[in-house]
Each structure stands twice: as structure tokens, then as C-alpha cells.
PDB file of N, CA and C in Angstrom:
ATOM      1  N   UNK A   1      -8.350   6.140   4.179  1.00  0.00           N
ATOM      2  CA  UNK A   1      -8.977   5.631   2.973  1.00  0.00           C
ATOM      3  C   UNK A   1      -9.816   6.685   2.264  1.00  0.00           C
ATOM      4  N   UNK A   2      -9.980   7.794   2.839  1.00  0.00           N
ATOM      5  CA  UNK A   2     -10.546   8.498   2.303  1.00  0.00           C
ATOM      6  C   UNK A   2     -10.271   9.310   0.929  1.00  0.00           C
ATOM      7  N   UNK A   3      -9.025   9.828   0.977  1.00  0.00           N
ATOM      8  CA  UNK A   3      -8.307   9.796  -0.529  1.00  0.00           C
ATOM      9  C   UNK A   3      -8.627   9.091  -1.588  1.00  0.00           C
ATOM     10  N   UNK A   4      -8.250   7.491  -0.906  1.00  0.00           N
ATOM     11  CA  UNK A   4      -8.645   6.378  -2.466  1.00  0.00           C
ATOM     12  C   UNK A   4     -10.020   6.377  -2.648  1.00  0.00           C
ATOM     13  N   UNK A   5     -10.839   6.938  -1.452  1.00  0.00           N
ATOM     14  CA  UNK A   5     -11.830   6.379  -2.295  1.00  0.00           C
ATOM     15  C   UNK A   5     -12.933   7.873  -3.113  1.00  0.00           C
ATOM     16  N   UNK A   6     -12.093   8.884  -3.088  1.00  0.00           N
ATOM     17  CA  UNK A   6     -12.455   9.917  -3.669  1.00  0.00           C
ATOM     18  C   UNK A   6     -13.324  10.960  -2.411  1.00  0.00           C
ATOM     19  N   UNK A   7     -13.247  10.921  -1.384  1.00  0.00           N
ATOM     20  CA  UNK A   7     -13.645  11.559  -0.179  1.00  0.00           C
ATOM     21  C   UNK A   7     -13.339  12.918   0.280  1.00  0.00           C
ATOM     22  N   UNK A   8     -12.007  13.322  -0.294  1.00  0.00           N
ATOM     23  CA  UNK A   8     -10.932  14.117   0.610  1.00  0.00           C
ATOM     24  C   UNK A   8     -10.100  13.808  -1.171  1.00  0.00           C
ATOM     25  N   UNK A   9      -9.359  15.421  -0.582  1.00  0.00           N
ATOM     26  CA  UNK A   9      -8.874  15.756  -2.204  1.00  0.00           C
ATOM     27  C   UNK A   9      -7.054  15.646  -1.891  1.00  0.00           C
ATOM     28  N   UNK A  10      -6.873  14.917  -0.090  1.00  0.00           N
ATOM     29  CA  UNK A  10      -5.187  14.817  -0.370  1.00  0.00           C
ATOM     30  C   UNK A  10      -4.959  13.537   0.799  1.00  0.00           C
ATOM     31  N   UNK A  11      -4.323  12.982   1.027  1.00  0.00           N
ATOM     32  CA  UNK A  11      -3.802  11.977   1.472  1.00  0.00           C
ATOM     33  C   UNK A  11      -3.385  12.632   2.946  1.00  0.00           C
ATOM     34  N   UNK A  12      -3.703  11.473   3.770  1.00  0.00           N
ATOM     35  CA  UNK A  12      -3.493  11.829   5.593  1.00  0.00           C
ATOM     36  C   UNK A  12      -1.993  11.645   5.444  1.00  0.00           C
ATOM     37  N   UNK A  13      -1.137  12.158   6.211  1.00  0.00           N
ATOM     38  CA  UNK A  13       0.163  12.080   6.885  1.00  0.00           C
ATOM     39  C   UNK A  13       0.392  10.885   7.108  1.00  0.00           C
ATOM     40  N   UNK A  14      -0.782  10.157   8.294  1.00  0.00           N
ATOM     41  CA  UNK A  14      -0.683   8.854   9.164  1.00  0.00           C
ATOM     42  C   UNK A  14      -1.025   7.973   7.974  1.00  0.00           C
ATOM     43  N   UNK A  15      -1.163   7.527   6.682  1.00  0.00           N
ATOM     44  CA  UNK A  15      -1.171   6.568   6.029  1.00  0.00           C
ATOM     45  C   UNK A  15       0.125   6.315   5.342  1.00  0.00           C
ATOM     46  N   UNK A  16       1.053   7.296   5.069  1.00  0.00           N
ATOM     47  CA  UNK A  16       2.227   6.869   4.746  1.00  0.00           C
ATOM     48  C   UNK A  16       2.941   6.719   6.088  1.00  0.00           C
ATOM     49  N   UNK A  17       2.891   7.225   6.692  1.00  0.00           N
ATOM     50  CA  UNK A  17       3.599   6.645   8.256  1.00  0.00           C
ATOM     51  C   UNK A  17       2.881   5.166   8.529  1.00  0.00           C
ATOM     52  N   UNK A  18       2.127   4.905   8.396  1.00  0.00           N
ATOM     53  CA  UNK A  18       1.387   3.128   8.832  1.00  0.00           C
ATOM     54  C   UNK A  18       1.561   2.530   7.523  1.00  0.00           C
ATOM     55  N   UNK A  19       1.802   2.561   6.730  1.00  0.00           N
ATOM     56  CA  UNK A  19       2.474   1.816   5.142  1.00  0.00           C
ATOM     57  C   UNK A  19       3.628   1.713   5.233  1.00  0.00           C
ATOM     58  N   UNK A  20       4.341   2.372   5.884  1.00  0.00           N
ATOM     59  CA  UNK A  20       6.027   2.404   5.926  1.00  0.00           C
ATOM     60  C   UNK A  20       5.997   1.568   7.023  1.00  0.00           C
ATOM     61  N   UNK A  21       4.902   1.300   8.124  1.00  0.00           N
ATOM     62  CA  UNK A  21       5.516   1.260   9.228  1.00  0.00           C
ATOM     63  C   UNK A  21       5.410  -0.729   9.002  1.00  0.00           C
ATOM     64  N   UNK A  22       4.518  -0.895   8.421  1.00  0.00           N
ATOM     65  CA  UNK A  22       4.053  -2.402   7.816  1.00  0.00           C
ATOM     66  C   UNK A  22       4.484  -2.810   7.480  1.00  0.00           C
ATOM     67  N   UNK A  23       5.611  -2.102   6.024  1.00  0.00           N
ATOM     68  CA  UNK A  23       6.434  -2.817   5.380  1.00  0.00           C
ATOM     69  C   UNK A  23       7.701  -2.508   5.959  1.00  0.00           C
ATOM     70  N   UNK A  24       8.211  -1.872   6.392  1.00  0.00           N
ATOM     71  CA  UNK A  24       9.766  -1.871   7.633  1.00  0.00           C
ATOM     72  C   UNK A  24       9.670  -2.209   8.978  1.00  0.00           C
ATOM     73  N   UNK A  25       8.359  -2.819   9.359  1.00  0.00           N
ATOM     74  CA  UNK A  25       8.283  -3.463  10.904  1.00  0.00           C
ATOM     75  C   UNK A  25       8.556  -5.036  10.718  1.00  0.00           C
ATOM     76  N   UNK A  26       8.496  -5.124   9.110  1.00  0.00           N
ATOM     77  CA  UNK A  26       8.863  -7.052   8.746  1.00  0.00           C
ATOM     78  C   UNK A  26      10.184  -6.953   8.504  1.00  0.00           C
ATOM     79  N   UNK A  27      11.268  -7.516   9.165  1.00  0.00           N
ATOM     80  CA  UNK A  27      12.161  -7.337   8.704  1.00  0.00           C
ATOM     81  C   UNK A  27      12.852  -8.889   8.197  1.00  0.00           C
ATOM     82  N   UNK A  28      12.266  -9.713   8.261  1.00  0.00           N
ATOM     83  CA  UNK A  28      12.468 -11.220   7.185  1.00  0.00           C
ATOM     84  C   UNK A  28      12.114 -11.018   5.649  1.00  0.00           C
ATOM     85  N   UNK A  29      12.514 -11.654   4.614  1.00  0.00           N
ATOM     86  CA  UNK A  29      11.864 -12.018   3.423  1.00  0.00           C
ATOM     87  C   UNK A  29      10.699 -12.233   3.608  1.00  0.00           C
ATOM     88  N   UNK A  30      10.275 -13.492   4.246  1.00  0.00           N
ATOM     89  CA  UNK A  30       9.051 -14.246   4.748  1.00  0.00           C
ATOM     90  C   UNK A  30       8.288 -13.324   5.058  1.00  0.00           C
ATOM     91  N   UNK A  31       8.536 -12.334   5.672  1.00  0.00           N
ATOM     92  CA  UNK A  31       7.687 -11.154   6.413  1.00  0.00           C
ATOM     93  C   UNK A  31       6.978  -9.800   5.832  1.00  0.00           C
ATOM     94  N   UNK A  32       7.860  -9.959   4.598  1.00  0.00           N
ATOM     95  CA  UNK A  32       8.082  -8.605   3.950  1.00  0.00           C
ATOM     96  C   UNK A  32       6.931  -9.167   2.936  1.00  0.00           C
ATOM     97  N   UNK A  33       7.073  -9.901   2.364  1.00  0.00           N
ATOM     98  CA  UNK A  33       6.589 -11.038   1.202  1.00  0.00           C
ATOM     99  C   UNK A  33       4.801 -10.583   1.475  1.00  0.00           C
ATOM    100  N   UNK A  34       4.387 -11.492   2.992  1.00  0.00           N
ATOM    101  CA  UNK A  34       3.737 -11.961   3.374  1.00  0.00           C
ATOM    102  C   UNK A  34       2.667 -10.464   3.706  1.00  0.00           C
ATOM    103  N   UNK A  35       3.480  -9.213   4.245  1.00  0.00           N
ATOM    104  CA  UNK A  35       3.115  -8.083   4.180  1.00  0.00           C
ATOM    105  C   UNK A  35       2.900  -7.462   3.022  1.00  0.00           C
ATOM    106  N   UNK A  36       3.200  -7.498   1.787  1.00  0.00           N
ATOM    107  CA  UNK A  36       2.863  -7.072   0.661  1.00  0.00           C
ATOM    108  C   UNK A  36       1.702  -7.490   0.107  1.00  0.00           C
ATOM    109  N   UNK A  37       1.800  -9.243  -0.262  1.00  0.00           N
ATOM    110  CA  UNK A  37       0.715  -9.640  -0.491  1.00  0.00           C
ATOM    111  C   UNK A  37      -0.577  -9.042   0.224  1.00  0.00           C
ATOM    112  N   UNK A  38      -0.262  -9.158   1.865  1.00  0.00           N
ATOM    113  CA  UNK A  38      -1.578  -8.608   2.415  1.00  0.00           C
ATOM    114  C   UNK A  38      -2.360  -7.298   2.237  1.00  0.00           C
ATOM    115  N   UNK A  39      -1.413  -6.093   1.703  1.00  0.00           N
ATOM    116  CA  UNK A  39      -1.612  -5.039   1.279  1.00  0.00           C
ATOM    117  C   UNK A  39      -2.157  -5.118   0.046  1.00  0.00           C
ATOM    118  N   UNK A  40      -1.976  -6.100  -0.696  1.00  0.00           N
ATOM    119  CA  UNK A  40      -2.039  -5.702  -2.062  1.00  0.00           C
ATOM    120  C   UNK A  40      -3.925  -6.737  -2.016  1.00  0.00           C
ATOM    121  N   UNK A  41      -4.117  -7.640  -1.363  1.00  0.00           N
ATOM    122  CA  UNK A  41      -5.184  -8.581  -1.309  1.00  0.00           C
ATOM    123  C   UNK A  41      -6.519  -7.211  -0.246  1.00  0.00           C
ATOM    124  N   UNK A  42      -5.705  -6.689   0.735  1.00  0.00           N
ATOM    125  CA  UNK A  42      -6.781  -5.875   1.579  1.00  0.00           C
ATOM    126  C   UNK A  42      -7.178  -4.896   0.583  1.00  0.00           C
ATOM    127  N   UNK A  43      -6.014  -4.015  -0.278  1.00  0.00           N
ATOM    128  CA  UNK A  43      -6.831  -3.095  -0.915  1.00  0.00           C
ATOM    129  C   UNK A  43      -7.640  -3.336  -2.237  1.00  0.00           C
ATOM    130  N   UNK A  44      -7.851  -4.281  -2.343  1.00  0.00           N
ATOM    131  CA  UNK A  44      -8.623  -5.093  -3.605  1.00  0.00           C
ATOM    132  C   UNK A  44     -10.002  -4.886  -3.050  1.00  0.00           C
ATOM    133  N   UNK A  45     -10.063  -4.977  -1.665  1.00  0.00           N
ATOM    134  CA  UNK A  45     -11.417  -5.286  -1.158  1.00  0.00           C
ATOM    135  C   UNK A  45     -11.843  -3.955  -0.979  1.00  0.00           C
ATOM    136  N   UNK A  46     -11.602  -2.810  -1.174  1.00  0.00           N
ATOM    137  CA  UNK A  46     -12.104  -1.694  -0.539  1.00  0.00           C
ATOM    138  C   UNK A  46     -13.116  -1.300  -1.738  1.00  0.00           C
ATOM    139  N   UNK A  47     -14.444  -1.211  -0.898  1.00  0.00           N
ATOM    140  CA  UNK A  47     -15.192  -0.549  -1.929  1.00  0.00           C
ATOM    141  C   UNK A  47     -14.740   0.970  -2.481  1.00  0.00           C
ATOM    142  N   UNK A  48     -15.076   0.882  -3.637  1.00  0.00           N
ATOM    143  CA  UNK A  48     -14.876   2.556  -4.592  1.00  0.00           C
ATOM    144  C   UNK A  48     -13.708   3.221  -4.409  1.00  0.00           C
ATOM    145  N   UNK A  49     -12.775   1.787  -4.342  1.00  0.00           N
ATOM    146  CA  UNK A  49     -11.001   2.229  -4.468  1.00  0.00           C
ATOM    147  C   UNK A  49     -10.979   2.825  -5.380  1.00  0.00           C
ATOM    148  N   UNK A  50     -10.411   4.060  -5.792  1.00  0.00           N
ATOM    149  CA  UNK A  50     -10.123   4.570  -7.477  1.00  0.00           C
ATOM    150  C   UNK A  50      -8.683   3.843  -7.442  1.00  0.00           C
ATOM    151  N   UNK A  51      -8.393   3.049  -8.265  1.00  0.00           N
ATOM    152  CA  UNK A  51      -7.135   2.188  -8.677  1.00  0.00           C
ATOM    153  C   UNK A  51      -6.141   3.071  -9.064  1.00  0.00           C
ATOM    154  N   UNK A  52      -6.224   4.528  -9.964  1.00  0.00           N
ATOM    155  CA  UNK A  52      -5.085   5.369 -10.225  1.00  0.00           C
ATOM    156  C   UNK A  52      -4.736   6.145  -8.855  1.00  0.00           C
ATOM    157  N   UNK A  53      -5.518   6.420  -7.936  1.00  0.00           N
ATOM    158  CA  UNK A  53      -5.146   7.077  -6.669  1.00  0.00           C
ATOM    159  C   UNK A  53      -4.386   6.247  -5.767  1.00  0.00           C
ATOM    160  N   UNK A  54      -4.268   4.870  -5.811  1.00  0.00           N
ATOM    161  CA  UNK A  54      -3.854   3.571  -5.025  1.00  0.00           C
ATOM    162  C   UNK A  54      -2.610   3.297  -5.410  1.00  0.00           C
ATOM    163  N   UNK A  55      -2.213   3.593  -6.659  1.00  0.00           N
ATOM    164  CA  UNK A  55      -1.402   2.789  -7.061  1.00  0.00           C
ATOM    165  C   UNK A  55      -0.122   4.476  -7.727  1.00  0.00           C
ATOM    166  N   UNK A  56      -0.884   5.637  -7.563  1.00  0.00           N
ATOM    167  CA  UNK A  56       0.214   6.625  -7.688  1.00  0.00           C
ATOM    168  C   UNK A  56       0.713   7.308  -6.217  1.00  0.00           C
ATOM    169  N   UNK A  57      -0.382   6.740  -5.565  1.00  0.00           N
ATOM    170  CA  UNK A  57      -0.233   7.310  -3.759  1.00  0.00           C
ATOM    171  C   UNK A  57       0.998   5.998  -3.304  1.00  0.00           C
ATOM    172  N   UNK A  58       1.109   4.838  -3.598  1.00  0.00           N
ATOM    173  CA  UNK A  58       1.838   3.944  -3.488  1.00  0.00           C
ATOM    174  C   UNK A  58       3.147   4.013  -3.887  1.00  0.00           C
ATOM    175  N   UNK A  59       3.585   4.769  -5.134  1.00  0.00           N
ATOM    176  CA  UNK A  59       4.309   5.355  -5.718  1.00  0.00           C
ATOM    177  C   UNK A  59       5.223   6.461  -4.948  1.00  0.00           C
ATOM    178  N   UNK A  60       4.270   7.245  -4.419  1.00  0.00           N
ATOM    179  CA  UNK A  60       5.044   8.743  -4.023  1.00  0.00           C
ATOM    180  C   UNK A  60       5.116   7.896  -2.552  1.00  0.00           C
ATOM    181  N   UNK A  61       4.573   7.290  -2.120  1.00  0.00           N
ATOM    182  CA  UNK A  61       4.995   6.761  -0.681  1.00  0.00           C
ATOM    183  C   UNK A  61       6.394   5.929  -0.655  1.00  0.00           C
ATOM    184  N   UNK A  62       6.818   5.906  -2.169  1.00  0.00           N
ATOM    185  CA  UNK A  62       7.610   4.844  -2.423  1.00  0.00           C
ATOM    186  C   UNK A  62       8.225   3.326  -1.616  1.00  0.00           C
ATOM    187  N   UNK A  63       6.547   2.906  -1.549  1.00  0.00           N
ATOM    188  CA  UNK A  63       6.502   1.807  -0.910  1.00  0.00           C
ATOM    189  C   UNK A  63       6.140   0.648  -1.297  1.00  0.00           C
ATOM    190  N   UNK A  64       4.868   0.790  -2.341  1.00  0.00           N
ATOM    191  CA  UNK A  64       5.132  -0.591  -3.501  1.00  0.00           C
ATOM    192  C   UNK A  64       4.006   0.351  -4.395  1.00  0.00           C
ATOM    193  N   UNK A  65       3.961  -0.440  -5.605  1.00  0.00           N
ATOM    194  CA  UNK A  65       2.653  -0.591  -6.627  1.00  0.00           C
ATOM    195  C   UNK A  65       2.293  -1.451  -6.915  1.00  0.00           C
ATOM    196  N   UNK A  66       0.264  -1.534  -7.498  1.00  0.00           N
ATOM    197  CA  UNK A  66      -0.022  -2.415  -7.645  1.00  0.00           C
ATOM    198  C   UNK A  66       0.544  -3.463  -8.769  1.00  0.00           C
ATOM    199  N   UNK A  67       1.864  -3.263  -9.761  1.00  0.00           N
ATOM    200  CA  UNK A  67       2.236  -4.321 -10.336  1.00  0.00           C
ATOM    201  C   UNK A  67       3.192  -4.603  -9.504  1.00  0.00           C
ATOM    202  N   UNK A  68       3.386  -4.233  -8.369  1.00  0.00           N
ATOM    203  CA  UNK A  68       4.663  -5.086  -7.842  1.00  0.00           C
ATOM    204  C   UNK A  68       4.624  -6.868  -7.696  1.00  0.00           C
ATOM    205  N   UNK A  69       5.926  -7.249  -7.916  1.00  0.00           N
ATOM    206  CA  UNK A  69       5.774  -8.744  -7.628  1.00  0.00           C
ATOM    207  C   UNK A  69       6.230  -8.852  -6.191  1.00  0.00           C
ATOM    208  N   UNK A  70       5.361  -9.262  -5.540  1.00  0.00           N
ATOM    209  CA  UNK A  70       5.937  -9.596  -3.444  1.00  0.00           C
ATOM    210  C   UNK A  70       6.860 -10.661  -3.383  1.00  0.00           C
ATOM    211  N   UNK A  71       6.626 -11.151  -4.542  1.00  0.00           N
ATOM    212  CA  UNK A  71       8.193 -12.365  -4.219  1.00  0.00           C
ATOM    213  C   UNK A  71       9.214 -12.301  -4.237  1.00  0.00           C
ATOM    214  N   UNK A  72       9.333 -10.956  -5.428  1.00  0.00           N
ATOM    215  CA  UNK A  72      10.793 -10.788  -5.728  1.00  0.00           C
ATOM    216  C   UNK A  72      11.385  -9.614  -4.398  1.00  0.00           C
ATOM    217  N   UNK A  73      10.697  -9.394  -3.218  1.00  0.00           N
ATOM    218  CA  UNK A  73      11.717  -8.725  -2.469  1.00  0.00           C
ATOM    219  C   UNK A  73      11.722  -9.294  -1.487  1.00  0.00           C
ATOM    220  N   UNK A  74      13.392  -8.583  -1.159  1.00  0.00           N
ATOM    221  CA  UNK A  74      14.053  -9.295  -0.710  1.00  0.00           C
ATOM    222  C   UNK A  74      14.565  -8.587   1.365  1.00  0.00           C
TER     223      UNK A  74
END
């Protein structure tokens, strides 16, 4: 978390390895769904998230963004 929250000027290794590992360890709809939402509800809560670092680090992880819709995958 240190990245998003302006701490550290590059992103750990082990956060795209544990983001990948969250959303490809669900392997149901139900699961996948249910894992997104939770990602997308936990990082709401982080104090002094910078929202452009969250949501372009999400991007290059190519694992979701914050406009993603969690329903529509499948």
C-alpha cells in the first residue's frame, strides 16, 4: 500500500502477484464477482489512497479498474 498511498515512488512485485492471485484463485462467476466487489469496497477504505495511482496500477496489473462493473465478469 505504500505506492497508493504516496510512500514509495514504485509498486512491490508481491502486490501484483496477491491481486492476480485473488482474482484467479476464484474460479466461479460467484467468486470472481464477489472478489472484485471486495477489492473494489477494501480499497475505498484506505486512508490517503491517491485514486490515479489505484486505478492506473490496476490497469498495468491488468486486473481490473476502478470503473469496472464486477457483474459483468464472467
Amino acid at each position: 500500500l505504500d505506492y497508493l498511498t504516496k510512500k514509495s515512488d514504485a509498486p512491490s512485485t508481491s502486490y501484483f502477484y496477491g491481486m492476480k492471485q485473488i482474482i484467479f484463485s476464484s474460479p466461479m462467476k460467484e467468486e470472481k464477482r464477489a472478489a472484485c466487489n471486495c477489492l473494489k469496497e477494501s480499497g475505498s477504505q484506505v486512508p490517503n489512497l491517491d485514486k490515479d495511482r489505484d486505478n492506473n496500477l490496476c490497469k498495468e496489473c491488468k486486473i481490473m479498474s476502478n470503473d469496472l462493473n464486477c457483474q459483468k465478469l464472467d
